[in-house]
N, C-alpha and C. Protein backbone atom coordinates (compact mmCIF):
# COMPACT_ATOMS: atom_id res chain seq x y z
N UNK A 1 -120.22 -133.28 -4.88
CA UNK A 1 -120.32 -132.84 -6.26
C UNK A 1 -119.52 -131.55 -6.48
N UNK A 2 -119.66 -130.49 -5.59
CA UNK A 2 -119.17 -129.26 -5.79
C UNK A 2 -117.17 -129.56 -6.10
N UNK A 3 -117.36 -130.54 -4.42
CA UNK A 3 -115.50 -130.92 -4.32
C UNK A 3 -114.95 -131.19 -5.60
N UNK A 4 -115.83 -132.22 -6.36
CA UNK A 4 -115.26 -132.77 -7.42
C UNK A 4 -114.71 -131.73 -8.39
N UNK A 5 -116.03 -130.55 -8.62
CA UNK A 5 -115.63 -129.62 -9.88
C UNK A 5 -114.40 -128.55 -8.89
N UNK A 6 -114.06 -128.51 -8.17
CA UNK A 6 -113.12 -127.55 -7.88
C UNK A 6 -112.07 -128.36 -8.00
N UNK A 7 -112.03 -129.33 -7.31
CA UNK A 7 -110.91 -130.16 -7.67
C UNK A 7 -110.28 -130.31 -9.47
N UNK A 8 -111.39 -130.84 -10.16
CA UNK A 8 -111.13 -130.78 -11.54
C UNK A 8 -110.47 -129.26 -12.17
N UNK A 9 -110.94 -128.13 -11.65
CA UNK A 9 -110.97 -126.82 -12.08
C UNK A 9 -109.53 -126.54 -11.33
N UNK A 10 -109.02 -127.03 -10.06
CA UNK A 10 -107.86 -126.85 -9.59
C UNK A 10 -106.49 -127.98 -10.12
N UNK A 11 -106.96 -129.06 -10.88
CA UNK A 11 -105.91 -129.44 -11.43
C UNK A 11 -105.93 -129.14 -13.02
N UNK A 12 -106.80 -128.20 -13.80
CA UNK A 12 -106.61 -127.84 -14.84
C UNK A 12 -105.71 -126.39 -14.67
N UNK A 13 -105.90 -125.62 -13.80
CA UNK A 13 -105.18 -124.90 -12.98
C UNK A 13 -103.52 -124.68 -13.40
N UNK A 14 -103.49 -126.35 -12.78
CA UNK A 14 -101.65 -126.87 -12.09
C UNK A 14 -101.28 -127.28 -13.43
N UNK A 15 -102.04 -127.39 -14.38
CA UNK A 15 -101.38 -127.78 -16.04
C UNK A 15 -101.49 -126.88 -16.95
N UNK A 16 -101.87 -125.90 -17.04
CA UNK A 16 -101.77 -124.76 -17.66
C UNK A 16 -100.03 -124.76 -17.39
N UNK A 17 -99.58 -124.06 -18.63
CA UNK A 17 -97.54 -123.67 -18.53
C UNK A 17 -97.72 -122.90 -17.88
N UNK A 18 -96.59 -122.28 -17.99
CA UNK A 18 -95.96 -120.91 -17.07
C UNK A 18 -96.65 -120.31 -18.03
N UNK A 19 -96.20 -120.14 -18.96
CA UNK A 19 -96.20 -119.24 -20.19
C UNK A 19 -97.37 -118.83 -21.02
N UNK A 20 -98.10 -119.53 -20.72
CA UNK A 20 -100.04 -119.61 -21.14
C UNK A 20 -100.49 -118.99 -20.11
N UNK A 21 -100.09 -119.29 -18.84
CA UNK A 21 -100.76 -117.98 -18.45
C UNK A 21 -100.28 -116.22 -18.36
N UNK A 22 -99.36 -116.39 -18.39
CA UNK A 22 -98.62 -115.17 -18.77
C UNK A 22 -98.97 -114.24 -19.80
N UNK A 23 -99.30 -114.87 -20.91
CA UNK A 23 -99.59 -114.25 -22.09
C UNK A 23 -100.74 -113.12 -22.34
N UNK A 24 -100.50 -112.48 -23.06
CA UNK A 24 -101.24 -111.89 -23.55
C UNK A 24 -102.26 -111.79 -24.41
N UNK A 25 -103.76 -111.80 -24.37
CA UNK A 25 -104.34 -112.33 -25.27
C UNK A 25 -104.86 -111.29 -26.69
N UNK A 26 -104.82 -112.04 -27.67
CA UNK A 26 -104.96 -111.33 -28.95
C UNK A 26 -106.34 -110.63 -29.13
N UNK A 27 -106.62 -109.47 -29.45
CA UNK A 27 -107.77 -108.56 -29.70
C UNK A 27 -107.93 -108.77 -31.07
N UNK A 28 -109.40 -108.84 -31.56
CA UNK A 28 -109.13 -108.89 -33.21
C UNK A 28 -109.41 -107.31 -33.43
N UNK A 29 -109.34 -107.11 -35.10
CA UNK A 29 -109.36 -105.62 -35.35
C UNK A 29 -110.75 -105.16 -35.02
N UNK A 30 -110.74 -103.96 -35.44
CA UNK A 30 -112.56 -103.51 -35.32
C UNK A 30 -113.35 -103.88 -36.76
N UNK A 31 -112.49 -104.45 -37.60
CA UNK A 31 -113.07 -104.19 -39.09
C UNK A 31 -113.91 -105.49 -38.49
N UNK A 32 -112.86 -106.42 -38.89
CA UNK A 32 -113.22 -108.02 -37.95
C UNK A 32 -114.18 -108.17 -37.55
N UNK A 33 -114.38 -107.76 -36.41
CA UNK A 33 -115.07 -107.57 -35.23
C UNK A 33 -116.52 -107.06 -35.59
N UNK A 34 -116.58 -105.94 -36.78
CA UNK A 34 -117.50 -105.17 -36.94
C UNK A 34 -118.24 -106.32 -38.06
N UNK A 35 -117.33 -106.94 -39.10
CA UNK A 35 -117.82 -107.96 -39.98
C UNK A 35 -118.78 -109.20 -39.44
N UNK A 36 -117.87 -109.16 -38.30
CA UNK A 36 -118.47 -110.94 -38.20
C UNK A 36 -120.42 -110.34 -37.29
N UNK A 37 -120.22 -109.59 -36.37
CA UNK A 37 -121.75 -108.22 -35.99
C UNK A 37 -122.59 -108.47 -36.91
N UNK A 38 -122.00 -107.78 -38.22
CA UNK A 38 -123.04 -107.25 -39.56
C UNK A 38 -123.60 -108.60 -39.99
N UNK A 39 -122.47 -109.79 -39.64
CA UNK A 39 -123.30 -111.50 -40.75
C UNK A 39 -123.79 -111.55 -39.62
N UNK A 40 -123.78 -111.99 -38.05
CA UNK A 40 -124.76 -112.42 -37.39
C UNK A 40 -125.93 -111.43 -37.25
N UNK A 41 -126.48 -110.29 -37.42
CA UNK A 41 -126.97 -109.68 -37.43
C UNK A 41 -127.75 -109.91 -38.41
N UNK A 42 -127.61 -110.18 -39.41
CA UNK A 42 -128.41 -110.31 -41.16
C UNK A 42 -129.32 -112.06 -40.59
N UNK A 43 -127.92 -112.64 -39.97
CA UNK A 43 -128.88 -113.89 -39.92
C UNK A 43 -129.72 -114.01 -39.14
N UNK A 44 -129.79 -113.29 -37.90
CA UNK A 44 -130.84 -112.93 -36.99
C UNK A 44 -131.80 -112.27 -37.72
N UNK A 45 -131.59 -111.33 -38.64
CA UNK A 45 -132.73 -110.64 -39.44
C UNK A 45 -133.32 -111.30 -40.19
N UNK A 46 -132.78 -112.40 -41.09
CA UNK A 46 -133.44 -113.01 -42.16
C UNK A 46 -134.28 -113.95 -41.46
N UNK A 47 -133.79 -114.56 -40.26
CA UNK A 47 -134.37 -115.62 -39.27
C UNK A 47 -135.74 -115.18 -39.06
N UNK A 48 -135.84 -113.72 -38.61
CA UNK A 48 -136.79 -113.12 -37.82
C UNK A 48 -137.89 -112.83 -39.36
N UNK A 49 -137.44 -112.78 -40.38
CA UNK A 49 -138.35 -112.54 -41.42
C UNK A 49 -138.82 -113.50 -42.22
N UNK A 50 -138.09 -114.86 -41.90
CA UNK A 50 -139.11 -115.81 -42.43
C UNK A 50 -139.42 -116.42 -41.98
N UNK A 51 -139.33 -116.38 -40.47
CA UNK A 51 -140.40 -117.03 -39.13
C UNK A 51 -141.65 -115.94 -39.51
N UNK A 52 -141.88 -114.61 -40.12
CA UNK A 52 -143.20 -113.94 -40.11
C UNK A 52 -143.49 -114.32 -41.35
N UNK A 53 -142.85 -114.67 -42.33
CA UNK A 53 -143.29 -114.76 -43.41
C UNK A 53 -144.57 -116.66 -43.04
N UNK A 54 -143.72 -117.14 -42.58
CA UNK A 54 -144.25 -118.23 -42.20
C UNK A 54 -145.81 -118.71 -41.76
N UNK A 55 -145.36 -117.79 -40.72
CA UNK A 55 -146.98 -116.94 -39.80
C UNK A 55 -147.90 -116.82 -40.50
N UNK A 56 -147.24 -116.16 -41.50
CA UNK A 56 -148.58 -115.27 -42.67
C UNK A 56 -149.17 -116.44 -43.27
N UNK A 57 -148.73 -117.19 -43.44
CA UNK A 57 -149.06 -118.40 -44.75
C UNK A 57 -149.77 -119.05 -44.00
N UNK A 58 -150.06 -119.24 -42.55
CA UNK A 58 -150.44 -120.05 -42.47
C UNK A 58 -151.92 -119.93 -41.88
N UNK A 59 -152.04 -118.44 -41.97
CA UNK A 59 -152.95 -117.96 -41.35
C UNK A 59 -154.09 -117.94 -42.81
C-alpha cells in the first residue's frame, strides 16, 4: 500500500514541467488576505450565535 502511494507521488513528480517547478509562487495582498479572515470569521461568528440561539429555544 505504502509502495503504491510513493510510486503514484513519484510519477506525479516526473510530470510536473521544468518550469512549474521553478516558479515562483504568487502571495496575495494583505488587504485580500485580511478580507477573505474578516468573512470567514463573521461566518464562524454568526454560526456560533445561532447554534446558541438554538439552544435557548429549546430549552
Amino acid at each position: 500500500m505504502v509502495t503504491r502511494i510513493l510510486l503514484a507521488l513519484g510519477l506525479a513528480l516526473l510530470a510536473v514541467p521544468a518550469n512549474a517547478a521553478t516558479a515562483s509562487a504568487q502571495v496575495p495582498e494583505g488587504s485580500s488576505l485580511t478580507l477573505f479572515a474578516l468573512g470567514f470569521a463573521g461566518l464562524l461568528l454568526g454560526r456560533r450565535l445561532s447554534m446558541r440561539k438554538n439552544d435557548e429555544r429549546k430549552d
